[in-house]
Protein backbone atom coordinates (compact mmCIF):
# COMPACT_ATOMS: atom_id res chain seq x y z
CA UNK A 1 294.63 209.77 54.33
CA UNK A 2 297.15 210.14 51.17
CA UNK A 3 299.37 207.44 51.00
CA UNK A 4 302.75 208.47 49.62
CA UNK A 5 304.27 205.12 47.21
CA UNK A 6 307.01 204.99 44.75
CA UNK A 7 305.69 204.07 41.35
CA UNK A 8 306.37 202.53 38.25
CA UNK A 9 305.16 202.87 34.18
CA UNK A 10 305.36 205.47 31.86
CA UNK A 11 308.60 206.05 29.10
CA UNK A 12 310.69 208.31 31.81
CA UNK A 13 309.96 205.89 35.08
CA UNK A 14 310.75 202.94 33.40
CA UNK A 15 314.05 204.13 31.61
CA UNK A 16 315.19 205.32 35.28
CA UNK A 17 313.29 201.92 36.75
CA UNK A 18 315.99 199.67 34.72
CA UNK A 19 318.74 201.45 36.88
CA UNK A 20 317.25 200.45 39.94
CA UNK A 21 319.16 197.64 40.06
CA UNK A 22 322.53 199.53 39.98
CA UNK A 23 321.15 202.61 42.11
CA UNK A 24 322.79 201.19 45.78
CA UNK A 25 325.93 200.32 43.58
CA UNK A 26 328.39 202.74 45.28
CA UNK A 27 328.17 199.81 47.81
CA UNK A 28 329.29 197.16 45.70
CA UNK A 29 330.38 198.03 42.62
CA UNK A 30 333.62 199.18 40.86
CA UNK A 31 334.09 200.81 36.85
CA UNK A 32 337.83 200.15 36.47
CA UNK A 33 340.27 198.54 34.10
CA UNK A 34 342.85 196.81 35.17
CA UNK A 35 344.67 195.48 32.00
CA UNK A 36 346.49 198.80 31.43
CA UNK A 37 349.92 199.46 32.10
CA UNK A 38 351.62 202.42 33.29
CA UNK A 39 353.87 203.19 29.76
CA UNK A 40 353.47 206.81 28.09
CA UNK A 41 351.50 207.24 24.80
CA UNK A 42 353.31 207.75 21.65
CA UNK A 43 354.62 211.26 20.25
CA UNK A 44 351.59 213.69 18.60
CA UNK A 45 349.27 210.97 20.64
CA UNK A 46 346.20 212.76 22.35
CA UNK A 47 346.18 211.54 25.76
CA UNK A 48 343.26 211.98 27.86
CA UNK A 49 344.69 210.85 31.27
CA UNK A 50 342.11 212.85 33.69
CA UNK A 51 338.77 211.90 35.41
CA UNK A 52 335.84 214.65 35.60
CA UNK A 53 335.03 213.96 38.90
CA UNK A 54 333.25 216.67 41.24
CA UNK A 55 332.72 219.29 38.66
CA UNK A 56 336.61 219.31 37.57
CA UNK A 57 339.17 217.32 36.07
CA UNK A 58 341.21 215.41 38.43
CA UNK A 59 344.03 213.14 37.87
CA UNK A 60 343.68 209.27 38.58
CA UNK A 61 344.81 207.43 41.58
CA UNK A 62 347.05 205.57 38.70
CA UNK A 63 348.69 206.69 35.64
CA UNK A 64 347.75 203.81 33.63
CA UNK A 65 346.57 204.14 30.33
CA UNK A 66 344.30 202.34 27.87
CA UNK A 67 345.26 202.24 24.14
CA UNK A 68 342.14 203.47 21.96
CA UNK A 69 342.43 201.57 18.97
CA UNK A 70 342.01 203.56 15.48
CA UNK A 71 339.00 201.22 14.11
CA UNK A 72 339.96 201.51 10.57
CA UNK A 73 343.81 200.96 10.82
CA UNK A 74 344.30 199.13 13.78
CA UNK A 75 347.01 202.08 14.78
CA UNK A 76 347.31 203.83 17.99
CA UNK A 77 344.72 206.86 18.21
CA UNK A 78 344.42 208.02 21.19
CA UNK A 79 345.43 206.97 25.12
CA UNK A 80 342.80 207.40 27.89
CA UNK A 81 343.12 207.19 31.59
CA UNK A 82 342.07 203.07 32.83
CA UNK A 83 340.86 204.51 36.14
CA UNK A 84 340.95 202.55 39.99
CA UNK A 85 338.85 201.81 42.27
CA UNK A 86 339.71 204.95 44.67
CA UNK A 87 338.70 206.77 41.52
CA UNK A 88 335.17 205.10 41.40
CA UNK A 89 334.67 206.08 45.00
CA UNK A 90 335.57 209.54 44.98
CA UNK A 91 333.04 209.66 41.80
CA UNK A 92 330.05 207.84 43.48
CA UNK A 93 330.58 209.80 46.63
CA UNK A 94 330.85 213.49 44.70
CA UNK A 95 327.29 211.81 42.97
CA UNK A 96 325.78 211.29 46.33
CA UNK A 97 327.11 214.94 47.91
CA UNK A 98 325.94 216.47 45.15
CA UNK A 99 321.93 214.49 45.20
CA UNK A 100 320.43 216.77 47.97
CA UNK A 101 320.53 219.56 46.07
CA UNK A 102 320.28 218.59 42.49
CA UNK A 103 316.83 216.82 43.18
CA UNK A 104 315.13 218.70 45.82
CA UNK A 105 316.63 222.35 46.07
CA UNK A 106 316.95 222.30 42.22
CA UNK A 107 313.47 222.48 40.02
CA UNK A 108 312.76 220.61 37.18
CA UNK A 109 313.10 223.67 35.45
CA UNK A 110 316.55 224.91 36.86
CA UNK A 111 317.30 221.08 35.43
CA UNK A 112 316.14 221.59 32.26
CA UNK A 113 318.39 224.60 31.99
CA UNK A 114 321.24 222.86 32.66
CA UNK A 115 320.21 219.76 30.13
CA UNK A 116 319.42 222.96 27.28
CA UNK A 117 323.14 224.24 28.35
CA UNK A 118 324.80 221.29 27.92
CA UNK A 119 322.94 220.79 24.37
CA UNK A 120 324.63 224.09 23.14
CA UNK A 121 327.63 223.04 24.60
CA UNK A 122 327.67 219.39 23.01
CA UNK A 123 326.51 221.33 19.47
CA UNK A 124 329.75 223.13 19.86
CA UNK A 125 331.52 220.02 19.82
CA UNK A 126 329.63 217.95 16.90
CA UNK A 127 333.02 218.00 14.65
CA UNK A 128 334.92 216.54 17.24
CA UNK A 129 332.70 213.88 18.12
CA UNK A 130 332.26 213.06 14.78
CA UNK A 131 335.74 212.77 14.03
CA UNK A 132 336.65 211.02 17.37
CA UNK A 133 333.89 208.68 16.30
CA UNK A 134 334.94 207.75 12.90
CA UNK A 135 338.40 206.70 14.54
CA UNK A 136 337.37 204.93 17.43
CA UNK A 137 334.46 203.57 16.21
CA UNK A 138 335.31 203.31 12.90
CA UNK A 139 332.24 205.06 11.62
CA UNK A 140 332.15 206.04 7.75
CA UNK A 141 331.78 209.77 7.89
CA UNK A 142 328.15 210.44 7.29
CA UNK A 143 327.17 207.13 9.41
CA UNK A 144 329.42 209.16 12.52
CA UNK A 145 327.99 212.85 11.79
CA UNK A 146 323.91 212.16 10.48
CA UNK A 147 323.13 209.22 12.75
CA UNK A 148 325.71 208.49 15.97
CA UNK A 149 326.26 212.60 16.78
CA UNK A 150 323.19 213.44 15.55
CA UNK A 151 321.34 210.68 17.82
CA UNK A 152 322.31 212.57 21.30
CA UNK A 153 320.69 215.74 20.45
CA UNK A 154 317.72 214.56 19.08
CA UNK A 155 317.17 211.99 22.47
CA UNK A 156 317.90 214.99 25.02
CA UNK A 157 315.63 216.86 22.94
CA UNK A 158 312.71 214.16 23.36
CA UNK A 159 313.27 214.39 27.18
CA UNK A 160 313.05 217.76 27.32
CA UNK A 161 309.46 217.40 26.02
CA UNK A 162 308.32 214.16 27.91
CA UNK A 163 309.04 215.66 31.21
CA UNK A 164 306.92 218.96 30.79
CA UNK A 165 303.70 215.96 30.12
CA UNK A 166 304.89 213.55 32.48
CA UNK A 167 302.65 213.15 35.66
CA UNK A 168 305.20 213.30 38.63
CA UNK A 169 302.09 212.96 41.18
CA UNK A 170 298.84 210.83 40.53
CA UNK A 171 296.20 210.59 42.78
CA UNK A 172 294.63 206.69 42.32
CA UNK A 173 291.65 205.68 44.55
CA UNK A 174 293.28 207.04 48.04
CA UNK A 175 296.86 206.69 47.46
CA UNK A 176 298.55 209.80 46.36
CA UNK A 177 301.44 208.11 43.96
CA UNK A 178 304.61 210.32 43.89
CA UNK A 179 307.68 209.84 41.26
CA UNK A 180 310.98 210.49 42.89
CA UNK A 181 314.38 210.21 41.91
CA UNK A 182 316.03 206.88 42.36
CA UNK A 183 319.40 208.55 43.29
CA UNK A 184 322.69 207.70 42.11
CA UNK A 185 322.77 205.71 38.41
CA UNK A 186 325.52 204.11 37.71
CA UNK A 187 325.77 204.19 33.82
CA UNK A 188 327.55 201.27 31.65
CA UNK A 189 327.95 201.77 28.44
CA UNK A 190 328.68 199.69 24.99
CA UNK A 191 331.10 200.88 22.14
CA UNK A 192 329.07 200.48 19.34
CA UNK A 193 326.35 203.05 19.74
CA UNK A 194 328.28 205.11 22.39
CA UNK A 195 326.44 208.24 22.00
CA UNK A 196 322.70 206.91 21.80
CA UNK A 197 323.39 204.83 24.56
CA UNK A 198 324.61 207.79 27.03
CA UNK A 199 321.85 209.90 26.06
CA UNK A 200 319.45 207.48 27.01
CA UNK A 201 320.56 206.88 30.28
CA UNK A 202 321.83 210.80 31.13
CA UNK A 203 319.08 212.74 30.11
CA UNK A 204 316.24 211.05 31.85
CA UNK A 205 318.59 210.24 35.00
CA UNK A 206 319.35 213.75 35.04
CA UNK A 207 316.10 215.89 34.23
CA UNK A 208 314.15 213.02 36.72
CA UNK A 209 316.60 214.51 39.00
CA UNK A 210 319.39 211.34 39.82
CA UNK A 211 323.25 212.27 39.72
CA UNK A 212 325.35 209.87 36.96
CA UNK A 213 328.44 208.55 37.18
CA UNK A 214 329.23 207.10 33.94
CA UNK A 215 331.71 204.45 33.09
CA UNK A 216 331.47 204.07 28.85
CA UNK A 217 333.08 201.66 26.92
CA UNK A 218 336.93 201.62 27.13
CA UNK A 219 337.05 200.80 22.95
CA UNK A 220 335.04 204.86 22.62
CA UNK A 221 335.90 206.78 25.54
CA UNK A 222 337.17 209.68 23.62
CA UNK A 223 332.82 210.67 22.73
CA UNK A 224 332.70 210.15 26.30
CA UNK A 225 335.28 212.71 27.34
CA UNK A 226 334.03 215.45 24.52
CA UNK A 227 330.00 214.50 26.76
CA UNK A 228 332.13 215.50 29.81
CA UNK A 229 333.60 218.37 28.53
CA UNK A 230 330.17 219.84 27.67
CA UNK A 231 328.75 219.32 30.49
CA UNK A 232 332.29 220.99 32.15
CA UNK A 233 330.78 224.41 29.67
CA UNK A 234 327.89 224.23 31.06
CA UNK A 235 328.12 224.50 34.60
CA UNK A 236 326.55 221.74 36.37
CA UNK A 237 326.32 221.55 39.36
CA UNK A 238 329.43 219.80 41.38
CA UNK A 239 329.36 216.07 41.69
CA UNK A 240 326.17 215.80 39.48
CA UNK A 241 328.31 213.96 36.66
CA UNK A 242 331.18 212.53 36.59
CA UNK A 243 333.01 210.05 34.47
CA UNK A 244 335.24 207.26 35.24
């Protein structure tokens, strides 16, 4: 008799393996600032004061704001939503209403359509993230356009390939080994390579077949929001990522 076991190994398990530890977060943890305060951006200020949450843009549970910081001035560039609690639950529950389907009704190929979808749409947007980039990163031009935009494509790109050879079922001995999806990932990310470090997390989360919610860093959201808006274009599913 087969003996069905989760396994470990290979590049995609173990990227989605380090999640593990935050894949039963929606019962302990929370992606919210709290050090924002309620006062309205400046005049001509873009002001990004929505969640994507569910498959649409929703407003917070608070109308406080974080100041993003122009990197090469100091000056005020751009004001995003700081986001609550209630808003961290309502995105981890859309994530785990939206699982059934996106890993078992869904095929890896009906994901892969999405994740080639979402490419176009990000390629749309490579200006913008370049320019949001060199502000709130603070990225010299080419630095922002050849390496830290260019770095999300090329990753997604990678996955795309490793999970047409990847070995989803082994047979070892008498023990048939299965690779599922771990479920909901919970995705933290740093300022300084915003981009590469969502694309590492989101592609293989997604294509393996988890749903995200990500929380980036609150020094670069504005990348984060143009990710968001891509994946808005191209139609995923509801629920299967949303941003907080």
């Amino acid at each position: 008799m087969h003996q069905r076991v989760a396994a470990r190994g290979s590049r995609m398990a173990s990227s989605l393996h380090r999640s593990r530890r935050i894949a039963s977060f929606h019962r302990q943890q929370t992606f919210s600032s709290t050090t924002a305060t309620p006062t309205p951006a400046p005049p001509d200020i873009p002001v990004y004061d929505q969640q994507y949450i569910n498959g649409r843009w929703t407003p917070s549970d608070s109308s406080a704001l974080l100041t993003v910081t122009n990197s090469n001035n100091g000056e005020h560039y751009a004001s995003a939503i700081a986001g609550t609690s209630r808003d961290t639950t309502n995105a981890i529950e859309a994530a785990s209403a939206a699982l059934p389907h996106w890993a078992q009704t869904l095929t890896l190929e009906d994901r892969k359509s999405y994740m080639t979808q979402f490419l176009d749409a990000f390629e749309k947007r490579s200006g913008e993230v370049t320019t949001a980039l060199q502000h709130e990163l603070g990225a010299p031009y080419k630095f922002a356009r050849n390496v830290q935009t260019a770095l999300l494509p090329l990753h997604v790109r990678e996955y795309l390939k490793i999970v047409d050879e990847y070995s989803w079922q082994t047979v070892e001995d008498t023990s048939l080994i299965v690779r599922e999806p771990i479920g909901i990932v919970g995705a933290i990310t740093p300022w300084n390579w915003p981009l590469n470090q969502i694309a590492v997390k989101l592609a293989p989360a997604l294509l393996a077949g988890n749903t995200v919610v990500l929380k980036p860093s609150e020094v670069t959201p504005i990348n984060a929001y143009l990710i968001a808006q891509a994946i808005d274009e191209a139609n995923f599913p509801p629920g299967v990522f949303n941003i907080v």
